[in-house]
C-alpha atoms as a PDB file:
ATOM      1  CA  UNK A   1       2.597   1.359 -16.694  1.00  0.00           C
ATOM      2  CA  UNK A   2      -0.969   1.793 -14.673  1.00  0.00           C
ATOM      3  CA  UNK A   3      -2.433   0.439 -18.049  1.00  0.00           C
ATOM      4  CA  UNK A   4      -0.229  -2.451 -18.154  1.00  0.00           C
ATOM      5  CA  UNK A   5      -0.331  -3.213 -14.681  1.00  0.00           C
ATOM      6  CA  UNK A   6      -3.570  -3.174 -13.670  1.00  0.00           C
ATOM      7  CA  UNK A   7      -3.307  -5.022  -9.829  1.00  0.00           C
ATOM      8  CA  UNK A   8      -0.749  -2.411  -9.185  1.00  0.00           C
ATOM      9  CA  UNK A   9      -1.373   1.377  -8.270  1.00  0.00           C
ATOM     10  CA  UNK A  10       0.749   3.464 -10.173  1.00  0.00           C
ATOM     11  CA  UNK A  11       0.797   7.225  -9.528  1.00  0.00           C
ATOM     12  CA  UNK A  12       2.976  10.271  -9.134  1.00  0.00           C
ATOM     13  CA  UNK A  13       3.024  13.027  -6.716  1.00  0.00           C
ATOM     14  CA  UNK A  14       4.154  16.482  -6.308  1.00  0.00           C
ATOM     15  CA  UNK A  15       4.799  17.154  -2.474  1.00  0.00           C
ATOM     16  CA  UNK A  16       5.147  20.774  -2.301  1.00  0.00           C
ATOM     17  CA  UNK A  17       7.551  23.707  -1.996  1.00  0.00           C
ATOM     18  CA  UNK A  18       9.136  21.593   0.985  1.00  0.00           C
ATOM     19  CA  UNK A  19      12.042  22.990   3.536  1.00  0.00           C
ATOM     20  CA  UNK A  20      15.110  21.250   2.888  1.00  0.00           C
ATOM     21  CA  UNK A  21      18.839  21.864   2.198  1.00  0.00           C
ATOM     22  CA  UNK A  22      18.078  22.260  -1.496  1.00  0.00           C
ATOM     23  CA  UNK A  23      15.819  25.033  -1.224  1.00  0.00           C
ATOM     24  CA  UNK A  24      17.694  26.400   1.484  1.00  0.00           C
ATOM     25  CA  UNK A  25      15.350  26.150   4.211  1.00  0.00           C
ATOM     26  CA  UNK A  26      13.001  28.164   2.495  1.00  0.00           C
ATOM     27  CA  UNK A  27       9.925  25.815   1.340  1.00  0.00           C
ATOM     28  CA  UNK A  28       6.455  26.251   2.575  1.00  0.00           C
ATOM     29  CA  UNK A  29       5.753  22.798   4.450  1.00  0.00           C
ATOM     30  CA  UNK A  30       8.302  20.818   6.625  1.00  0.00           C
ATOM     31  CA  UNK A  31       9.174  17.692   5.824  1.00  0.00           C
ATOM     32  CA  UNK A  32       6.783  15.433   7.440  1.00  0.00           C
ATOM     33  CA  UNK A  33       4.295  17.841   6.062  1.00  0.00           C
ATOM     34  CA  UNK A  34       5.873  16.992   2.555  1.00  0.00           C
ATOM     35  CA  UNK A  35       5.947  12.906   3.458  1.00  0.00           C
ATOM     36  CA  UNK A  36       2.222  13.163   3.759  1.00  0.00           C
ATOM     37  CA  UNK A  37       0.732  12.844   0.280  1.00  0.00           C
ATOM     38  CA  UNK A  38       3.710  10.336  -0.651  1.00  0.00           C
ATOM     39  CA  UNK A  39       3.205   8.143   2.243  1.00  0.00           C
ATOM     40  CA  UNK A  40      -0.550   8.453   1.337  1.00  0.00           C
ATOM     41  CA  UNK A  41      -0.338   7.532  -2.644  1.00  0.00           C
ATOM     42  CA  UNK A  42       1.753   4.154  -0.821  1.00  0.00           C
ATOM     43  CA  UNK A  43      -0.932   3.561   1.720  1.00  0.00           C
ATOM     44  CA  UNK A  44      -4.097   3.429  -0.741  1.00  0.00           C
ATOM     45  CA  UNK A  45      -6.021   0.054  -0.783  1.00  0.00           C
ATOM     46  CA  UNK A  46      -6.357  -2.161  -3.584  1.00  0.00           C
ATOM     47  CA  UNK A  47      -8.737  -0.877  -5.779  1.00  0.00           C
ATOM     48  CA  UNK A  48      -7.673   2.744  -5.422  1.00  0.00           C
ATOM     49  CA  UNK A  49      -7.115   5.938  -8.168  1.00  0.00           C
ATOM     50  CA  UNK A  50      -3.915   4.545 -10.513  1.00  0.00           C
ATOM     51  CA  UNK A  51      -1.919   6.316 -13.577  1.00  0.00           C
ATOM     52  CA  UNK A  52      -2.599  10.009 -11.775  1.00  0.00           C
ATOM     53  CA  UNK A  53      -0.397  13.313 -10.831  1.00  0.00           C
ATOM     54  CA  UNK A  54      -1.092  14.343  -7.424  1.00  0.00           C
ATOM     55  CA  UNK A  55      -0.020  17.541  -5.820  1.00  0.00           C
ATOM     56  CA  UNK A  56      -1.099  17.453  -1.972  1.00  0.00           C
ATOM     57  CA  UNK A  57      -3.402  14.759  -2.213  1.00  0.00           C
ATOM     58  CA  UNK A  58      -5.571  16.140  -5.110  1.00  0.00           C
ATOM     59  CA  UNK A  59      -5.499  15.089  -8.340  1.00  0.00           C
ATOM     60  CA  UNK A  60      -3.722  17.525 -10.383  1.00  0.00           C
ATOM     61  CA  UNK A  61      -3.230  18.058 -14.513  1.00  0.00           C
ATOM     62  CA  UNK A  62      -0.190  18.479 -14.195  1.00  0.00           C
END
């Protein structure tokens, strides 16, 4: 989609072990901790990375 799309930003992102009922409470980061790196990745300017994994604001392999 990033390739075919090139004026939009396309990425995905990973936030985190985050503490909510599905894990039982039991995540590492709370959940405006875990809004972080999405609300980031929908934040970045025009012009910005595109067709990338992030986990916590880094780019990640996957």
């Amino acid at each position: 989609m990033a390739k075919k799309l090139p004026s939009f930003l396309v990425n995905s992102v990973c936030p985190g072990f985050v503490q909510t009922d599905i894990t039982c409470s039991t995540g590492l980061f709370t959940p405006p901790q875990g809004a972080e790196s999405p609300v980031w990745l929908a934040l970045l300017p025009q012009g910005g990375p595109s067709g990338l994994f992030f986990h916590r604001k880094q780019v990640s392999s996957f």
